[in-house]
Structure formats: C-alpha cells, structure tokens
C-alpha atoms as a PDB file:
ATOM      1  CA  UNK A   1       0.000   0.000   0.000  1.00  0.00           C
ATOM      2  CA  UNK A   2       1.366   3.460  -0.986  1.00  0.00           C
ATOM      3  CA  UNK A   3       1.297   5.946   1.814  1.00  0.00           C
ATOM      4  CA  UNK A   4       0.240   9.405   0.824  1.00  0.00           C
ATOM      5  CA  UNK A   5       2.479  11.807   1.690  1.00  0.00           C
ATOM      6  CA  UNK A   6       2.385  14.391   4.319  1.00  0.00           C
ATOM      7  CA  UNK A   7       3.309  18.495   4.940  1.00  0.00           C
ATOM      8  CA  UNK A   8       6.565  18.595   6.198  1.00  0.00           C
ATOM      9  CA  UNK A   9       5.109  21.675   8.252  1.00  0.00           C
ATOM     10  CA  UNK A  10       2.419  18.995   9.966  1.00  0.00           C
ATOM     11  CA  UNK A  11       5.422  16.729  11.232  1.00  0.00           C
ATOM     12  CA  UNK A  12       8.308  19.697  11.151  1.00  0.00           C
ATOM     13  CA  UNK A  13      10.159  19.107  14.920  1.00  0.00           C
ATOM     14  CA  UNK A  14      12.580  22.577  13.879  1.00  0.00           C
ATOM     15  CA  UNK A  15      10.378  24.912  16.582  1.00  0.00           C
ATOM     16  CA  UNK A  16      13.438  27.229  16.840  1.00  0.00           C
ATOM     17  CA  UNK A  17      12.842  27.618  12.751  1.00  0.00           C
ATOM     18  CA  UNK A  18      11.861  31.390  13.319  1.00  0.00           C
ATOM     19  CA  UNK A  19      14.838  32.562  15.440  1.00  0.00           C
ATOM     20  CA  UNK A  20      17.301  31.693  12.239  1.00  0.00           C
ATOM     21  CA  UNK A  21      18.809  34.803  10.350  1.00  0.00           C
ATOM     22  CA  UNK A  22      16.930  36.683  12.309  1.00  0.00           C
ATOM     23  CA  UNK A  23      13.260  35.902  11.121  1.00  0.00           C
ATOM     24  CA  UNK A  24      11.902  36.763  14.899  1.00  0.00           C
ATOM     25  CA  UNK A  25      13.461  40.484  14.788  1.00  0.00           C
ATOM     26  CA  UNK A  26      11.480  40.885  11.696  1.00  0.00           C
ATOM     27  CA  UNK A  27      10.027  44.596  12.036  1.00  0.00           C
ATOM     28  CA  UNK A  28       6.297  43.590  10.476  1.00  0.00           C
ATOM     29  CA  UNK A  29       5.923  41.939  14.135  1.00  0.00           C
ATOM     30  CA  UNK A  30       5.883  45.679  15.230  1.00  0.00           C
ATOM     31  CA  UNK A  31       4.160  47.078  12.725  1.00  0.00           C
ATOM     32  CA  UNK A  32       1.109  44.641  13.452  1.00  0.00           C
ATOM     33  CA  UNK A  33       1.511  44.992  17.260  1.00  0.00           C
ATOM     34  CA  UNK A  34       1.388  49.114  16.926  1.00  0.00           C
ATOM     35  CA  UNK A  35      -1.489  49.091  15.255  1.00  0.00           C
ATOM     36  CA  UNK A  36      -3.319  46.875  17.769  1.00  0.00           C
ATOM     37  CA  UNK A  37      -1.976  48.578  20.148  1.00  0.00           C
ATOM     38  CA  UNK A  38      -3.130  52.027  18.670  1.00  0.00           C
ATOM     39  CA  UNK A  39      -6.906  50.585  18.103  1.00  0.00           C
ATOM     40  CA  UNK A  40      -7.247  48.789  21.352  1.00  0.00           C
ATOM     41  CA  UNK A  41      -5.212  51.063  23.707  1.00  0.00           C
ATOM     42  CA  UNK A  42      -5.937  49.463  27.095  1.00  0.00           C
ATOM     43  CA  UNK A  43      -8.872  47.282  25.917  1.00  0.00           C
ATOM     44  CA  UNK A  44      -8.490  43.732  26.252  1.00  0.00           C
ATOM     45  CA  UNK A  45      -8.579  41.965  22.560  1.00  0.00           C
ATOM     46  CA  UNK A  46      -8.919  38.276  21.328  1.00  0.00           C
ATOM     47  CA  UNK A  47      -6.798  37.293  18.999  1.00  0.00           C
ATOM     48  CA  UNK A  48      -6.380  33.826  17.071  1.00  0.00           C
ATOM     49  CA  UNK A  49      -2.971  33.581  15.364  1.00  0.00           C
ATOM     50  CA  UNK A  50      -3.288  30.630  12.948  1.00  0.00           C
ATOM     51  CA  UNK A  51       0.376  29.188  12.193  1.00  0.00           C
ATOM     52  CA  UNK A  52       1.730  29.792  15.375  1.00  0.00           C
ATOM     53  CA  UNK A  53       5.595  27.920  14.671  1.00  0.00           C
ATOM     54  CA  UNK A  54       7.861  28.744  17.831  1.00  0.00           C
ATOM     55  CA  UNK A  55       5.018  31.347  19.327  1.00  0.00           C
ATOM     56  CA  UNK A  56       7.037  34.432  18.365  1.00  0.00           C
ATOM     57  CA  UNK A  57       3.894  36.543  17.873  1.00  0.00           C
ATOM     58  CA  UNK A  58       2.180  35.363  20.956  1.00  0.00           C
ATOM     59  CA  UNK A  59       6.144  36.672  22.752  1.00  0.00           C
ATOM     60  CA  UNK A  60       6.126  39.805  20.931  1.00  0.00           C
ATOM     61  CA  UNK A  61       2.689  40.999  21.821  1.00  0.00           C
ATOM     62  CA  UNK A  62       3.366  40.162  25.363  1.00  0.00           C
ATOM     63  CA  UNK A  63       6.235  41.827  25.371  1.00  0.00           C
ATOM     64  CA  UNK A  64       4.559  45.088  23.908  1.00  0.00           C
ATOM     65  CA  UNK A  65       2.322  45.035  27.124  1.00  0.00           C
ATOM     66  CA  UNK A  66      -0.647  44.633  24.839  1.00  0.00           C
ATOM     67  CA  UNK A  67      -3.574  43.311  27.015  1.00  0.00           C
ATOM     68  CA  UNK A  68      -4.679  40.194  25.032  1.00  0.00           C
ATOM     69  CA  UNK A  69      -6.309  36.770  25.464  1.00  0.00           C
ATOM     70  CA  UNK A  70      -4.613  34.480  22.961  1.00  0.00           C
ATOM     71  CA  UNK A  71      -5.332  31.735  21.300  1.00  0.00           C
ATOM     72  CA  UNK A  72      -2.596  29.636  18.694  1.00  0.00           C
ATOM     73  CA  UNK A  73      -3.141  27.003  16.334  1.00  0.00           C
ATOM     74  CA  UNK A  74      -1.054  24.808  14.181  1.00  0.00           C
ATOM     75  CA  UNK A  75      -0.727  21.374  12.130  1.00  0.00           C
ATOM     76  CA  UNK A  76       2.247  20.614  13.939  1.00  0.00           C
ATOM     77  CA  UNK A  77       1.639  18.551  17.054  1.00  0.00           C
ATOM     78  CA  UNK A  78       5.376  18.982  17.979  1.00  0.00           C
ATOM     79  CA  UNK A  79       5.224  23.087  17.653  1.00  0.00           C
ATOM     80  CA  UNK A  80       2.206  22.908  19.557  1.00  0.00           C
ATOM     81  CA  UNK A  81       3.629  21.213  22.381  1.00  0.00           C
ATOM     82  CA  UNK A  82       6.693  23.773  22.559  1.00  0.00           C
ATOM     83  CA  UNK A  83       4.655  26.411  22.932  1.00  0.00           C
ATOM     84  CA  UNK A  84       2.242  24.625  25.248  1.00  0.00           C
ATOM     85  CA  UNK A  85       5.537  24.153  27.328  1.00  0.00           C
ATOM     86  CA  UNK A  86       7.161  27.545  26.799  1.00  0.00           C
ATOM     87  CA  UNK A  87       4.132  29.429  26.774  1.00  0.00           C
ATOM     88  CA  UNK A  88       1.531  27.808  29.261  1.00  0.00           C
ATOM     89  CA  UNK A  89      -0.548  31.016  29.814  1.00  0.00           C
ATOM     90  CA  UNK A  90      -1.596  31.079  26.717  1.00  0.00           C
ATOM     91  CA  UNK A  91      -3.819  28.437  24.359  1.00  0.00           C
ATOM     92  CA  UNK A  92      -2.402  26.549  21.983  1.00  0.00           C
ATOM     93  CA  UNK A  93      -4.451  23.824  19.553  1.00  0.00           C
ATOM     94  CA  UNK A  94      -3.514  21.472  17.000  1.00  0.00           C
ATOM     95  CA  UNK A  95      -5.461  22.846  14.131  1.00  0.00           C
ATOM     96  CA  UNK A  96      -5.549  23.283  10.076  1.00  0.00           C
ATOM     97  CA  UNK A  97      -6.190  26.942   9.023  1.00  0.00           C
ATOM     98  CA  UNK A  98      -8.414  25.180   6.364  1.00  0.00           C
ATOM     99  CA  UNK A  99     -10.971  23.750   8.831  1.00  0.00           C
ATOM    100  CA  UNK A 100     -11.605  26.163  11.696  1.00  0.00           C
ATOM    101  CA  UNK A 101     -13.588  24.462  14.633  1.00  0.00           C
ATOM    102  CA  UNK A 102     -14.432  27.877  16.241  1.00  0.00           C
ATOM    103  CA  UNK A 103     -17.998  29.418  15.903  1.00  0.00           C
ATOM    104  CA  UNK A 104     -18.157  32.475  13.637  1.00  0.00           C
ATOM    105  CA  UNK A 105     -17.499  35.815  15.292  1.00  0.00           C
ATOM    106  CA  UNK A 106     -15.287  34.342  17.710  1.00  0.00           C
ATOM    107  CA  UNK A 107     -12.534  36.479  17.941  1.00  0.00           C
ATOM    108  CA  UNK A 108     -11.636  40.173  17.575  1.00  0.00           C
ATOM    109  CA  UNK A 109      -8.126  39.856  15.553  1.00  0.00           C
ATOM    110  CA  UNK A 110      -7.154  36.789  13.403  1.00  0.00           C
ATOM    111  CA  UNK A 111      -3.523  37.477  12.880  1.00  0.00           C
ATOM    112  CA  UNK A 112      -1.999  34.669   9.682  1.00  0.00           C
ATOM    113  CA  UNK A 113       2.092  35.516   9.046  1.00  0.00           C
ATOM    114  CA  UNK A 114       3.775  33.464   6.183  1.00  0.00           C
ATOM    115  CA  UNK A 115       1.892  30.808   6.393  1.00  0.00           C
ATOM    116  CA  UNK A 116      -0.545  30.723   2.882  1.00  0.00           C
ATOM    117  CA  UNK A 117       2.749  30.525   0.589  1.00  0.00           C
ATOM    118  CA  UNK A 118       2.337  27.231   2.352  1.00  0.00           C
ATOM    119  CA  UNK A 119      -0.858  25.844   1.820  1.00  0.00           C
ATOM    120  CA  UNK A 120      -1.965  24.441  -2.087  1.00  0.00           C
ATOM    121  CA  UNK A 121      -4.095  27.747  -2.279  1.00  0.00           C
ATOM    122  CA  UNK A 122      -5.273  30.830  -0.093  1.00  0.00           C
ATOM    123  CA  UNK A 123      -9.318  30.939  -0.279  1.00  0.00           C
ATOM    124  CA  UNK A 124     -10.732  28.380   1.691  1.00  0.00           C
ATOM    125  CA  UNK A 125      -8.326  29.610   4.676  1.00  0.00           C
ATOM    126  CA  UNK A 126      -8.809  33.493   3.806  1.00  0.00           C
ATOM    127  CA  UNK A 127     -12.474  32.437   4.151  1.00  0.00           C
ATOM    128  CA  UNK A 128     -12.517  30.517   7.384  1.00  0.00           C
ATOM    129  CA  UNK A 129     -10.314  33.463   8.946  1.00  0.00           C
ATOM    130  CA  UNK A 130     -12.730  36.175   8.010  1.00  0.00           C
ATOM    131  CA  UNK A 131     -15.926  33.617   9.490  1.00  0.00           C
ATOM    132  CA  UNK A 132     -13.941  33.864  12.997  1.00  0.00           C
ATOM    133  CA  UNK A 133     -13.526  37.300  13.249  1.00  0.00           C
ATOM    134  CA  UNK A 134     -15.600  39.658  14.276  1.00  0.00           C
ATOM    135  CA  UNK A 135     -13.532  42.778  13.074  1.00  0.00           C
ATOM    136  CA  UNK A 136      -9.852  42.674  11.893  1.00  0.00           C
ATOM    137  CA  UNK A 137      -7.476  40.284   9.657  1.00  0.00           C
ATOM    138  CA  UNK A 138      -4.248  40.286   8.844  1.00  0.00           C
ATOM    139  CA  UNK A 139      -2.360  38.803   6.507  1.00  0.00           C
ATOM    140  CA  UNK A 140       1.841  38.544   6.696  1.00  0.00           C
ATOM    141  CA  UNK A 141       3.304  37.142   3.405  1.00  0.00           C
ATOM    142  CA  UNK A 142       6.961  36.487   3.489  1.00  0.00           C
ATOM    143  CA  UNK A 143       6.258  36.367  -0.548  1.00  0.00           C
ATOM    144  CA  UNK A 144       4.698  39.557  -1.469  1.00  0.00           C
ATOM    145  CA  UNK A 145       1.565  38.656  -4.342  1.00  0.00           C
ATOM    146  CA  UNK A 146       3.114  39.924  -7.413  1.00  0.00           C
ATOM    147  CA  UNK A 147       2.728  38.590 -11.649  1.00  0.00           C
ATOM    148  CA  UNK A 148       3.046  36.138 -12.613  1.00  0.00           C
ATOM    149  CA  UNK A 149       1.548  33.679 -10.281  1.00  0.00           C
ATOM    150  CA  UNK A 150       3.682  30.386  -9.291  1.00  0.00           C
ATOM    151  CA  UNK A 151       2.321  27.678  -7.163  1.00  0.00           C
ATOM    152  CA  UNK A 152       5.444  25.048  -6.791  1.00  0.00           C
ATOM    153  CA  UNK A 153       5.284  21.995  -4.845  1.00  0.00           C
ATOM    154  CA  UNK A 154       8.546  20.506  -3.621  1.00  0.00           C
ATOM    155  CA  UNK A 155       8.280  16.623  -2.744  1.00  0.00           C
ATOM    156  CA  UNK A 156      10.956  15.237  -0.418  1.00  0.00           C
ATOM    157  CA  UNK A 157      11.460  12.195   0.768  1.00  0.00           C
ATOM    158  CA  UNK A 158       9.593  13.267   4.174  1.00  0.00           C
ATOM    159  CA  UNK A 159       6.683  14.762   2.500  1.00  0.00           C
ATOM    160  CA  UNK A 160       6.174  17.790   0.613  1.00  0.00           C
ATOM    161  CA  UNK A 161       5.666  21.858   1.046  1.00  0.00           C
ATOM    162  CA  UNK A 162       4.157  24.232  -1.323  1.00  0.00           C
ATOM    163  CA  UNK A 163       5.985  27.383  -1.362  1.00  0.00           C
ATOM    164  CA  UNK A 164       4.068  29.525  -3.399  1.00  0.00           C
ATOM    165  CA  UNK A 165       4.029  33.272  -4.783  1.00  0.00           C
ATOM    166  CA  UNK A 166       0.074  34.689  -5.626  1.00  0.00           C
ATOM    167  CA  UNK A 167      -1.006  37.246  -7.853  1.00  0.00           C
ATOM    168  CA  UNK A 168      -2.669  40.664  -6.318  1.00  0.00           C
ATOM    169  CA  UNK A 169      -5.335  40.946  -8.325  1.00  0.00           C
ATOM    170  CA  UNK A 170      -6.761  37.843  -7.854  1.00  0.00           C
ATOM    171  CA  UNK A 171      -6.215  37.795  -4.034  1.00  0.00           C
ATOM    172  CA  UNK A 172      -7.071  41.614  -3.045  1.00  0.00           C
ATOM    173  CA  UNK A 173     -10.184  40.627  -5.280  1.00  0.00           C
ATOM    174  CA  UNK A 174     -11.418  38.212  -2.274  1.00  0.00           C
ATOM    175  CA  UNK A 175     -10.306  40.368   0.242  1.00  0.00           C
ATOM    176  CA  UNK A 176     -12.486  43.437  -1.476  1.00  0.00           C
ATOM    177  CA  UNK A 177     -15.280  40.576  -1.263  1.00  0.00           C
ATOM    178  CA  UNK A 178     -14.586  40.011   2.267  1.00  0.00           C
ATOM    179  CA  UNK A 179     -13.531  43.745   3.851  1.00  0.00           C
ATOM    180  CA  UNK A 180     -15.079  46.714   4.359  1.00  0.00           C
ATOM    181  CA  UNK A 181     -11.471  48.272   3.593  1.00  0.00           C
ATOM    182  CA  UNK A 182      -8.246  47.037   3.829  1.00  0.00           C
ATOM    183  CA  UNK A 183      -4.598  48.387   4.400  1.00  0.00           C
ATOM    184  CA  UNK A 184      -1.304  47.226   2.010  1.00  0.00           C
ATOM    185  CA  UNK A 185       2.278  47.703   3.417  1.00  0.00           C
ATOM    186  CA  UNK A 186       5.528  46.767   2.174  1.00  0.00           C
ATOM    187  CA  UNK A 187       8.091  46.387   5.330  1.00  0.00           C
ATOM    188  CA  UNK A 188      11.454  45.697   4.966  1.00  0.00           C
ATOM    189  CA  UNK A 189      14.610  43.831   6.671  1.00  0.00           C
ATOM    190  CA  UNK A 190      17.615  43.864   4.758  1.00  0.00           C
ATOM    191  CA  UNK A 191      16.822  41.718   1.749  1.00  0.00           C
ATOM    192  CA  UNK A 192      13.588  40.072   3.036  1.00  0.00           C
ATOM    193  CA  UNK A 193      10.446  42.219   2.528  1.00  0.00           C
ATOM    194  CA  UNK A 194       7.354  41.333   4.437  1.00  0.00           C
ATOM    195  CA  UNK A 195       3.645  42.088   3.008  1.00  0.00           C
ATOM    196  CA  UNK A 196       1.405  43.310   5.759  1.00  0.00           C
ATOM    197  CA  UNK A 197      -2.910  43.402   4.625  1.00  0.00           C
ATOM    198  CA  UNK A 198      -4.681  45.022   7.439  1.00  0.00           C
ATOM    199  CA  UNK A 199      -8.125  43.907   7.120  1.00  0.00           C
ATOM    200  CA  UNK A 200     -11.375  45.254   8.310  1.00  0.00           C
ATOM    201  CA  UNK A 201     -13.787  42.754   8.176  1.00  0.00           C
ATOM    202  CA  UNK A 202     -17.024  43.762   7.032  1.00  0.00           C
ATOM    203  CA  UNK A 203     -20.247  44.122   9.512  1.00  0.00           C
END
C-alpha cells in the first residue's frame, strides 16, 4: 500500500525555525503589534494567530504590554507542544487553518504571518479566517503577491511543502469581497520584505 504523503510543516520538529537569520526580529511583528496597540489602547482583545511555529507573535505581543487573550493554532503537534511548554498562559491547539472548529465571530483579531505561501491555495483559509472574526485580519506574506503567479510543490522524501508566490489581483479581489477596507504595506529587513494586509472585516 502506498502511503500518501504528508506536509513537512504537519510533522516539522525545527520549533526554533523562526529565530534563524533573524526571522523573529522581523520589524512587520511591530508594525502589526502598533497598530493593535493604537486601536485597542488598554482594551483587552482576542486574537487567534493561525500558524503559530515557535510562538514568536504570541512573545512579541506580550512583550509590547498589549492586554490580550490568545489563542494559537497549528498542524504541527510537535510546535504545539513547545509552545504549550514555553508558553503555558496562553492556548495553543492542533489545528488546520483550512478547517476552523471555532464558531463564527469568535474572535476580535485573526492574525496569519507566512503561512498561505504554504498551503496548495489561499481561499478556503482566507475564508474561514474572516468567518472567525468579528472585526480585523491580517495577513503577513513572506512572498509579497506579485505577476506572474507560481504555485510550486517541492516533494521530499519526508513529504512535501508548497511554497508559493500569488497574484494581487486575484487575491485583493477576495479580500475586497470580504472587507469593508483594507490596508497594504511593504516592510522591509535587509533583503527580506514582508507584506502586511490590514483587514477590516465587514459588519
């Protein structure tokens, strides 16, 4: 019997993945942590962050003093126990972005960083983000959309990742659909450029 092979992110052990050349000290953590910071002031905010890796975002925002209850999600069983172990104050479930089991309108913020270059394609999990928020989205892409559009698959021996680059049109299309408005920012660190959409979801 041929086994069908997995994501190497669903079985990846590498939790410490984000701290190398300096992905953690990214400034786009910042930018999305100021701007929460500036809408919520001293409000207390629920946010979902859906690819969670080592927890760096859940650190960061803690360590901006945001007031937050926080809830993280992965494929990975073995990120998800790191961060259940290094991070016990906060929630942490074994999830796929693709298949949400929360209710709609369960959270105020669902924060997703470089995690849909990953996936085969974006819409089912830009759709399942938007049904769990109540008000905001954002979208990190360590692969800013640009023409043309490449969707590559790279099979390994221990299963496969799609690393993918997406067109604009096509994608700020569904967020249009999906957003009231949204905001578009570029942010760099030496050669690697983050993509930032700050979404406002729509009543």
């Amino acid at each position: 019997m041929v086994q069908e092979p997995v994501s190497l992110w669903a079985q990846t052990t590498d939790v410490d993945y984000m701290r190398m050349e300096g992905r953690d000290a990214h400034p786009s953590y910042c930018w999305v942590t100021r701007k929460l910071m500036e809408i919520y002031g001293e409000k207390r905010v629920e946010i979902l962050d859906c690819g969670v890796m080592s927890g760096t975002t859940f650190a960061k925002l803690k360590e901006a003093g945001l007031d937050f209850d926080y809830t993280g999600i992965d494929v990975g069983e073995p990120l998800v126990k790191s961060c259940r172990e290094r991070f016990p104050e906060a929630r942490w479930e074994q999830m796929n972005v693709l298949d949400l089991s929360f209710s709609g309108d369960s959270f105020d913020v669902v924060n997703c960083r470089h995690l849909l270059e990953h996936l085969p394609y974006y819409e089912t999990a830009v759709r399942e983000m938007f049904r769990v928020a109540r008000r905001y989205v954002v979208v990190c892409f360590f692969q800013a959309p640009r023409d043309p559009e490449v969707l590559l698959r790279r099979d390994t021996a221990g299963g496969y990742i799609w690393l993918n680059r997406y067109s604009p049109g096509p994608f700020e299309h569904l967020l249009g659909e999906l957003s009231s408005a949204f905001e578009c920012v570029d942010i760099a660190h030496g050669r690697r450029v983050d993509r930032i959409y700050f979404c406002t979801k729509k009543p």
